[in-house]
C-alpha atoms as a PDB file:
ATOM      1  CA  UNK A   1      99.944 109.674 108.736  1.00  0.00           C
ATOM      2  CA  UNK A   2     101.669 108.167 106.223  1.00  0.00           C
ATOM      3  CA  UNK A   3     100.770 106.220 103.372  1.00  0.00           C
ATOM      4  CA  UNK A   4     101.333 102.313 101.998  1.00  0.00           C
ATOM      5  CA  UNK A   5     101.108 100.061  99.300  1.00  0.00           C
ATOM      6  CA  UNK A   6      99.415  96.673  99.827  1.00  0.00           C
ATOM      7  CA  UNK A   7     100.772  94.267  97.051  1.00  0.00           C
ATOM      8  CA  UNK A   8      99.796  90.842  96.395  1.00  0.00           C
ATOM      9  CA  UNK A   9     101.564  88.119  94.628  1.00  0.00           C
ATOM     10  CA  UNK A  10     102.332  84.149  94.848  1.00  0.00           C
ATOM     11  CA  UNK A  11     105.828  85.189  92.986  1.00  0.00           C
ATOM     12  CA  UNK A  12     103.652  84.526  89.442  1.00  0.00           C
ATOM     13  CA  UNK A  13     101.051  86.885  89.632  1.00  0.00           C
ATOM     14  CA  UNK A  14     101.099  89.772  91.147  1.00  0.00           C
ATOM     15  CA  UNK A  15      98.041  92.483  92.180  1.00  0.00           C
ATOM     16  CA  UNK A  16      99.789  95.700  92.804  1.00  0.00           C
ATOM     17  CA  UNK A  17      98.397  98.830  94.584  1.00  0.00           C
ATOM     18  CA  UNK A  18      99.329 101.981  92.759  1.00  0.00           C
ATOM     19  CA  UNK A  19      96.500 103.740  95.127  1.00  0.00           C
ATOM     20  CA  UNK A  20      97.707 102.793  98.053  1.00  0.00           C
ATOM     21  CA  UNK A  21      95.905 103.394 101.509  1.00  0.00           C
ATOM     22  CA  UNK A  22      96.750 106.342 104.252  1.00  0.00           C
ATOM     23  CA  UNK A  23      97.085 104.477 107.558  1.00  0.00           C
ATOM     24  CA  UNK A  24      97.673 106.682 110.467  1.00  0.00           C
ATOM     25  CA  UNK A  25      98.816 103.597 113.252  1.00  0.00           C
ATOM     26  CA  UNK A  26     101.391 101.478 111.819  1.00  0.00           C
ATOM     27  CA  UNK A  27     100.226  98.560 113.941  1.00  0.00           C
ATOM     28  CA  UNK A  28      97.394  98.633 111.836  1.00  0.00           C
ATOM     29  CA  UNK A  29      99.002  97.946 109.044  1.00  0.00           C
ATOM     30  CA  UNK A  30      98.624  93.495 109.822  1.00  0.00           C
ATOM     31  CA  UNK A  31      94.670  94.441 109.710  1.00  0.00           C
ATOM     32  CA  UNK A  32      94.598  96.005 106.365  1.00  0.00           C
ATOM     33  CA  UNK A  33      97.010  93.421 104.568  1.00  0.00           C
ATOM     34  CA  UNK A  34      94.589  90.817 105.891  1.00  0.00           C
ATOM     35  CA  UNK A  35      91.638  93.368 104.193  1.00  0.00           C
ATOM     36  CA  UNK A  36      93.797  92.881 100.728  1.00  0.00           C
ATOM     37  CA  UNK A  37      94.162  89.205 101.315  1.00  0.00           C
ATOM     38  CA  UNK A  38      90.365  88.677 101.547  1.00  0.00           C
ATOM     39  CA  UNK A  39      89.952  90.825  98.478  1.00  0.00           C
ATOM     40  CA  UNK A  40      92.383  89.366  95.947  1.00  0.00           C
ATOM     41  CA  UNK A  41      90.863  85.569  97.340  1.00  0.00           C
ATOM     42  CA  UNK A  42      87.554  86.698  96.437  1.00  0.00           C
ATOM     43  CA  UNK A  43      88.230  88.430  92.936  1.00  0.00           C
ATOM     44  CA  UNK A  44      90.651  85.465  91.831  1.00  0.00           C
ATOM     45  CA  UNK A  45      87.981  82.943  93.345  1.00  0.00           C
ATOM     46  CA  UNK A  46      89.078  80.495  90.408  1.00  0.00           C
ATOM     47  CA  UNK A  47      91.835  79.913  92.229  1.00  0.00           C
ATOM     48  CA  UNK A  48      92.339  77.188  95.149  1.00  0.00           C
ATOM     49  CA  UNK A  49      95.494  77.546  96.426  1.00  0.00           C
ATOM     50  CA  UNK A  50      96.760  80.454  98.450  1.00  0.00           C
ATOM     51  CA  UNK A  51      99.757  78.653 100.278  1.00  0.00           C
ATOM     52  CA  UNK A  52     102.178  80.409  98.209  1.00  0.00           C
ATOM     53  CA  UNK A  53     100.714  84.150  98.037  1.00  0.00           C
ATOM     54  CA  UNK A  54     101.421  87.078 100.640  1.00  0.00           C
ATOM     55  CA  UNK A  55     101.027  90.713 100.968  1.00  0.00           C
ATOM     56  CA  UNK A  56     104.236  93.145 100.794  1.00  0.00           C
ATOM     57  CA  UNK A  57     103.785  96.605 102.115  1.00  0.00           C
ATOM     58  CA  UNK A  58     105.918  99.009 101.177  1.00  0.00           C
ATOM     59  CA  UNK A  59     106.099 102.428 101.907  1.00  0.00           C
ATOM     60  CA  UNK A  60     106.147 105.016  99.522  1.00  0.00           C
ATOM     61  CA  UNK A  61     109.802 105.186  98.934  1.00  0.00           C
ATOM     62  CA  UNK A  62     109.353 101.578  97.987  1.00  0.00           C
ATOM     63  CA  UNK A  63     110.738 100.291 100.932  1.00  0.00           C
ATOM     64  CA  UNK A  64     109.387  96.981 102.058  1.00  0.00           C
ATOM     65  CA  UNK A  65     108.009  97.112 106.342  1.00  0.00           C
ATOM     66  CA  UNK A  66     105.768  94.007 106.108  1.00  0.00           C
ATOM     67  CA  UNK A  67     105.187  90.973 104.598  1.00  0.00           C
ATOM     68  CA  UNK A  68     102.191  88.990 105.515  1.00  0.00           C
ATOM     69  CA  UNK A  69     100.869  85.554 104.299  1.00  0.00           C
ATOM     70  CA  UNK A  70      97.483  85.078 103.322  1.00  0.00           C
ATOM     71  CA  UNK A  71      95.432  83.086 105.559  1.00  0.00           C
ATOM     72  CA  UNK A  72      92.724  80.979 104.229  1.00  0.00           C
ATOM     73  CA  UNK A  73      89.958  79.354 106.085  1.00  0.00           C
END
């Protein structure tokens, strides 16, 4: 197992994960950056536009393994 950080950021703001989450399959890693997507739309909700924001992963050496836009809808 081996674990990640889910960050989010539109290249302005940024919601970083100093926690980060254990995740034992790495396929599962699209599911849980789609988790942290959901979450930062609904505790920035004064925002509208989410075109420009994504979700990096990174491992815990810091090295980047996913980067996932966020899907609204």
């Amino acid at each position: 197992m081996a674990r990640y950080r889910f960050h989010a950021t539109n290249g302005y703001a940024c919601v970083f994960d100093a926690q980060g989450k254990d995740i034992r399959v790495p396929a599962r890693l699209v599911r849980r950056a789609d988790e942290v997507a959901q979450a930062v739309m609904s505790s920035l909700d004064d925002q509208e536009d989410w075109s420009q924001w994504h979700v990096s992963v990174h491992d815990l050496s810091g090295r980047r393994v996913l980067v996932k836009p966020f899907v609204s809808g």
